[in-house]
N, C-alpha and C. Protein backbone atom coordinates (compact mmCIF):
# COMPACT_ATOMS: atom_id res chain seq x y z
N UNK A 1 0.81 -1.19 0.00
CA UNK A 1 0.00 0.00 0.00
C UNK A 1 0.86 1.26 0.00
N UNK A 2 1.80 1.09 0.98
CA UNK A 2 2.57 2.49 0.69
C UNK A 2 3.43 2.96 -0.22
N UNK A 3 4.22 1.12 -0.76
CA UNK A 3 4.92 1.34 -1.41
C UNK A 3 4.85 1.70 -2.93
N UNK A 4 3.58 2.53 -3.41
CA UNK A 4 3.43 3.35 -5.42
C UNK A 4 3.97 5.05 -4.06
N UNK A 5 3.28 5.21 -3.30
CA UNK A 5 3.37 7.14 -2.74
C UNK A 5 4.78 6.96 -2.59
N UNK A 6 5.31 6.47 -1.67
CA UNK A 6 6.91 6.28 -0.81
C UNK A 6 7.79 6.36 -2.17
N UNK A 7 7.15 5.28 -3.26
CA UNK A 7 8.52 4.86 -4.26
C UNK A 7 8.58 5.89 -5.09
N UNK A 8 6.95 7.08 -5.18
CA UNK A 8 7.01 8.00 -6.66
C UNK A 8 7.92 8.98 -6.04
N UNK A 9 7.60 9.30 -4.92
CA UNK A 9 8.49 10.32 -4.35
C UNK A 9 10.07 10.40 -3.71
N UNK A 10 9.86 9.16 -3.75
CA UNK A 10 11.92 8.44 -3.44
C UNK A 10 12.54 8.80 -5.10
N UNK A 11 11.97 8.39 -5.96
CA UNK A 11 12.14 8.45 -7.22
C UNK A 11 12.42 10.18 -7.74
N UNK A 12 11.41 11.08 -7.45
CA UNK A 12 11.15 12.27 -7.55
C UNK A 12 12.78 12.67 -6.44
N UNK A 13 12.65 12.30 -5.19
CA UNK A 13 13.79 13.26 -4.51
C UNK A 13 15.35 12.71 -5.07
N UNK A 14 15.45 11.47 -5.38
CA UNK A 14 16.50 10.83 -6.53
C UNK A 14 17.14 11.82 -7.89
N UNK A 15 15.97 11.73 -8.56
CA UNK A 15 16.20 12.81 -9.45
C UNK A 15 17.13 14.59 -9.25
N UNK A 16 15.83 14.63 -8.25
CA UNK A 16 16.32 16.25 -8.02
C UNK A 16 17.94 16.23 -7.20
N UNK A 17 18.24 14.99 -6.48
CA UNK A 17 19.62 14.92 -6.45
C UNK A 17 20.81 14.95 -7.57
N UNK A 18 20.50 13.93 -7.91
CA UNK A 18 21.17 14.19 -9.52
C UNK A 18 21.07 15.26 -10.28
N UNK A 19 19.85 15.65 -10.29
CA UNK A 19 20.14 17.24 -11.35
C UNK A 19 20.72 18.21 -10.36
N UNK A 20 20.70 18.12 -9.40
CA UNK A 20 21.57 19.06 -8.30
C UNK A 20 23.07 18.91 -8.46
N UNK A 21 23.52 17.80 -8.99
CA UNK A 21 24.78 17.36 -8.99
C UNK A 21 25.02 17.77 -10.20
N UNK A 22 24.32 17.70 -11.47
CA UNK A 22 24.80 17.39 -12.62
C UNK A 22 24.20 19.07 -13.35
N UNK A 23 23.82 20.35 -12.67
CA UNK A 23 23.38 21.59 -13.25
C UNK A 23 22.24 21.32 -13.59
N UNK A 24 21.33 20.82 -13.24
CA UNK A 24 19.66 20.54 -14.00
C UNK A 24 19.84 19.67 -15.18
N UNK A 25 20.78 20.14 -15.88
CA UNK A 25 20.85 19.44 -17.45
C UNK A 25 20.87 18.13 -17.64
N UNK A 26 20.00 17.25 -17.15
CA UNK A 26 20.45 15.83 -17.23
C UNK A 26 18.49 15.35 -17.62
N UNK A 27 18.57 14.35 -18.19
CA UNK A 27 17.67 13.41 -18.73
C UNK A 27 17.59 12.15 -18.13
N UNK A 28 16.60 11.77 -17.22
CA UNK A 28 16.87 10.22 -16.58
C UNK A 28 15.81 9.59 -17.45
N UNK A 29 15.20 10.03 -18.16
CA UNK A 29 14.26 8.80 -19.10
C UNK A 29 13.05 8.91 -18.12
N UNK A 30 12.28 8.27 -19.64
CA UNK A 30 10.63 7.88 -18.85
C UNK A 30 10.67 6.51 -17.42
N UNK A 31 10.29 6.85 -16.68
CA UNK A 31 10.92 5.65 -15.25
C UNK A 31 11.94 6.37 -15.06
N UNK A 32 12.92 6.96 -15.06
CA UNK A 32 14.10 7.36 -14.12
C UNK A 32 14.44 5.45 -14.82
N UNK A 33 14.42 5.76 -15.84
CA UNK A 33 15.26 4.63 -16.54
C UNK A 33 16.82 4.45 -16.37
N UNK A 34 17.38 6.03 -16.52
CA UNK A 34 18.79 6.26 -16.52
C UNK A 34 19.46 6.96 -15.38
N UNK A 35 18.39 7.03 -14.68
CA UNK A 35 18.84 7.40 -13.38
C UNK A 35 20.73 6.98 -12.87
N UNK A 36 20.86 5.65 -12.91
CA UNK A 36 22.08 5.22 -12.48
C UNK A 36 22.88 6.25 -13.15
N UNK A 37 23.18 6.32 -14.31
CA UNK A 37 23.93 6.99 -14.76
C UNK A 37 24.81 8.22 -14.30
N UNK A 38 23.82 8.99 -13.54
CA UNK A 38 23.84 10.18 -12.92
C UNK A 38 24.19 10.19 -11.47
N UNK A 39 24.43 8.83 -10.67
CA UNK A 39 24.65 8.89 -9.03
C UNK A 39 25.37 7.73 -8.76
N UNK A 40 26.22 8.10 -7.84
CA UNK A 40 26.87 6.93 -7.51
C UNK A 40 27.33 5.52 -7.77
N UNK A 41 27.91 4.74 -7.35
CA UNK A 41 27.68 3.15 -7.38
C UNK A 41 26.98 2.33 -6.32
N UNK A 42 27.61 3.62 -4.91
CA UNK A 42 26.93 2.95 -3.54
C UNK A 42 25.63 3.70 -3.88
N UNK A 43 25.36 4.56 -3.58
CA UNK A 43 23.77 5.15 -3.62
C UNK A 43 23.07 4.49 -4.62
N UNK A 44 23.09 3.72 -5.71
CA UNK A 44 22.65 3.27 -6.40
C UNK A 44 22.60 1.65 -6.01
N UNK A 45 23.94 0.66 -5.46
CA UNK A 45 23.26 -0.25 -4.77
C UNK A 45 22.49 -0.16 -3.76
N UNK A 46 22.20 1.13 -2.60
CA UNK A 46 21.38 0.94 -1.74
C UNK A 46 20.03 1.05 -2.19
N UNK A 47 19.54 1.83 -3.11
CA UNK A 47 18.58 1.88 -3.76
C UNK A 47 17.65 0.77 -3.95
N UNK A 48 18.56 -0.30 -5.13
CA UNK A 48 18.24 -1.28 -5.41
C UNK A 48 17.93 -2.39 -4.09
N UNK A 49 18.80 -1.69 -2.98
CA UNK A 49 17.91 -2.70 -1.64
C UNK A 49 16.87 -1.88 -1.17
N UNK A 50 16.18 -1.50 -2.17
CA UNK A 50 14.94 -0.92 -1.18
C UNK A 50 13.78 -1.54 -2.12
N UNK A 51 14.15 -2.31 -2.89
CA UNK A 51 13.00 -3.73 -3.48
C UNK A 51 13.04 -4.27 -2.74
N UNK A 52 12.03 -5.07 -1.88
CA UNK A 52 12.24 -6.36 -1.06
C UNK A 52 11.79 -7.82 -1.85
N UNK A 53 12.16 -8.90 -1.22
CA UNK A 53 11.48 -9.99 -1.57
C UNK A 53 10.11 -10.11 -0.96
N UNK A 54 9.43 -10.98 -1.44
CA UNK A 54 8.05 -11.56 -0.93
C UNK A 54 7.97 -11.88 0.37
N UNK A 55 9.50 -11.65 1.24
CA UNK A 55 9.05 -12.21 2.66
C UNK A 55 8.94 -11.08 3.47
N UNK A 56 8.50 -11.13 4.83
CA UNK A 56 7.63 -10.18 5.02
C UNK A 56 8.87 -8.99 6.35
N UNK A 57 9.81 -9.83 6.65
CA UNK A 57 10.90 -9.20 7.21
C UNK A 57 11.80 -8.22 6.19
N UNK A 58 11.64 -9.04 4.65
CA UNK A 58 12.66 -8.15 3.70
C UNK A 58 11.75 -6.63 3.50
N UNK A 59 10.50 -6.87 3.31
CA UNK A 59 9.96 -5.87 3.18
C UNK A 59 9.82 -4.95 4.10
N UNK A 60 9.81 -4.69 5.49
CA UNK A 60 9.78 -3.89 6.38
C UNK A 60 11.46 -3.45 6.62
N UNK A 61 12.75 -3.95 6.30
CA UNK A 61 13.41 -3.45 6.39
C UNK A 61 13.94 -2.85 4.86
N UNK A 62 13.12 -3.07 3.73
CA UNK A 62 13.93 -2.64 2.79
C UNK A 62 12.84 -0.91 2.70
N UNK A 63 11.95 -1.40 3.28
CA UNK A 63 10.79 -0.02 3.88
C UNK A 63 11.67 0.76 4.48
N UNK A 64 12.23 0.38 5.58
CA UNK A 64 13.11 1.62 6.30
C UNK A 64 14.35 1.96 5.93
N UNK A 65 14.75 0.92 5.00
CA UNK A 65 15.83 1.65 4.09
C UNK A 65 15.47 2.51 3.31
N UNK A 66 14.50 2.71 2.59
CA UNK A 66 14.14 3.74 1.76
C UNK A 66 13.41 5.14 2.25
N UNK A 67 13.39 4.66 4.04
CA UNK A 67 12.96 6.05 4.26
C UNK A 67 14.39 6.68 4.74
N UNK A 68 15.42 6.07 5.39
CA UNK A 68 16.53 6.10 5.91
C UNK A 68 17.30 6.64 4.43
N UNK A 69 17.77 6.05 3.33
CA UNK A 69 18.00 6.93 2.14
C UNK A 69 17.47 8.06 1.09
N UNK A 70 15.68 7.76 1.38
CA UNK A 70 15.09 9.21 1.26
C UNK A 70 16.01 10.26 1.93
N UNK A 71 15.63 10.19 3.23
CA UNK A 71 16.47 11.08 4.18
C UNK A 71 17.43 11.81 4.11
N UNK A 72 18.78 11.13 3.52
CA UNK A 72 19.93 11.12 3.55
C UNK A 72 20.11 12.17 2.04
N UNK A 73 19.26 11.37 0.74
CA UNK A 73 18.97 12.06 -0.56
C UNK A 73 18.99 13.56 -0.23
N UNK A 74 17.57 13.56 0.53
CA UNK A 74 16.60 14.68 0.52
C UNK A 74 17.97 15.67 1.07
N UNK A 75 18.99 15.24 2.16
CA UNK A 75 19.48 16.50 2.83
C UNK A 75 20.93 16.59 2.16
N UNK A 76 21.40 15.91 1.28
CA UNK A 76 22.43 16.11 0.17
C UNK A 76 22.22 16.94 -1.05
N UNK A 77 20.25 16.84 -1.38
CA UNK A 77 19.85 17.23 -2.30
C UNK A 77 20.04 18.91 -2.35
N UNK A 78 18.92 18.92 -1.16
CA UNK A 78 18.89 20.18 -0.27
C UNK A 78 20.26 21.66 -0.53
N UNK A 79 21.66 20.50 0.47
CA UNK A 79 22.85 21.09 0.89
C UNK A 79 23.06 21.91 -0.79
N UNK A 80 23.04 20.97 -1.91
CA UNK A 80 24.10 21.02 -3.08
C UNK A 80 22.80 22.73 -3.43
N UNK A 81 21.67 22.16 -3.45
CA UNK A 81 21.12 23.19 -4.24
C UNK A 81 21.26 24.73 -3.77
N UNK A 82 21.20 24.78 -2.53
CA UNK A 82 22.00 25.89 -1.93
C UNK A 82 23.04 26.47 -2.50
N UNK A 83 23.95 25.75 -2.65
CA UNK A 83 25.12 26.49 -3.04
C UNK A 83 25.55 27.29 -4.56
């Protein structure tokens, strides 16, 4: 249930990191297809742990990983655009 709101907007604060990094000028594709391209290797495997499997422990912690790297996004995003 939470996870289409949580993921459009993890997705959305993703982005605006990357174009923070990269001058706006960047294209991640329809889906944030190309997203990788534009961030890290680690920020981009943690990402990918914020899919869980079908069991019901992966999903509540790959849940608080993605609010725990929202987080982290959101206040890197934040810092860069400032400057």
């Amino acid at each position: 249930m939470l996870e289409i709101p949580l993921r459009k907007m993890f997705l959305r604060m993703l982005f605006w990191h990357a174009a923070s990094l990269h001058g706006f000028a960047i294209n991640v594709g329809k889906a944030q297809r190309f997203l990788k391209h534009y961030i890290d290797t680690d920020l981009w495997g943690n990402i990918l742990r914020t899919y869980p499997t079908a069991e019901i422990d992966d999903v509540w912690m790959s849940l608080q990983l993605l609010m725990q790297e929202f987080n982290d996004v959101a206040i890197r995003a934040t810092w860069l655009g400032g400057q």
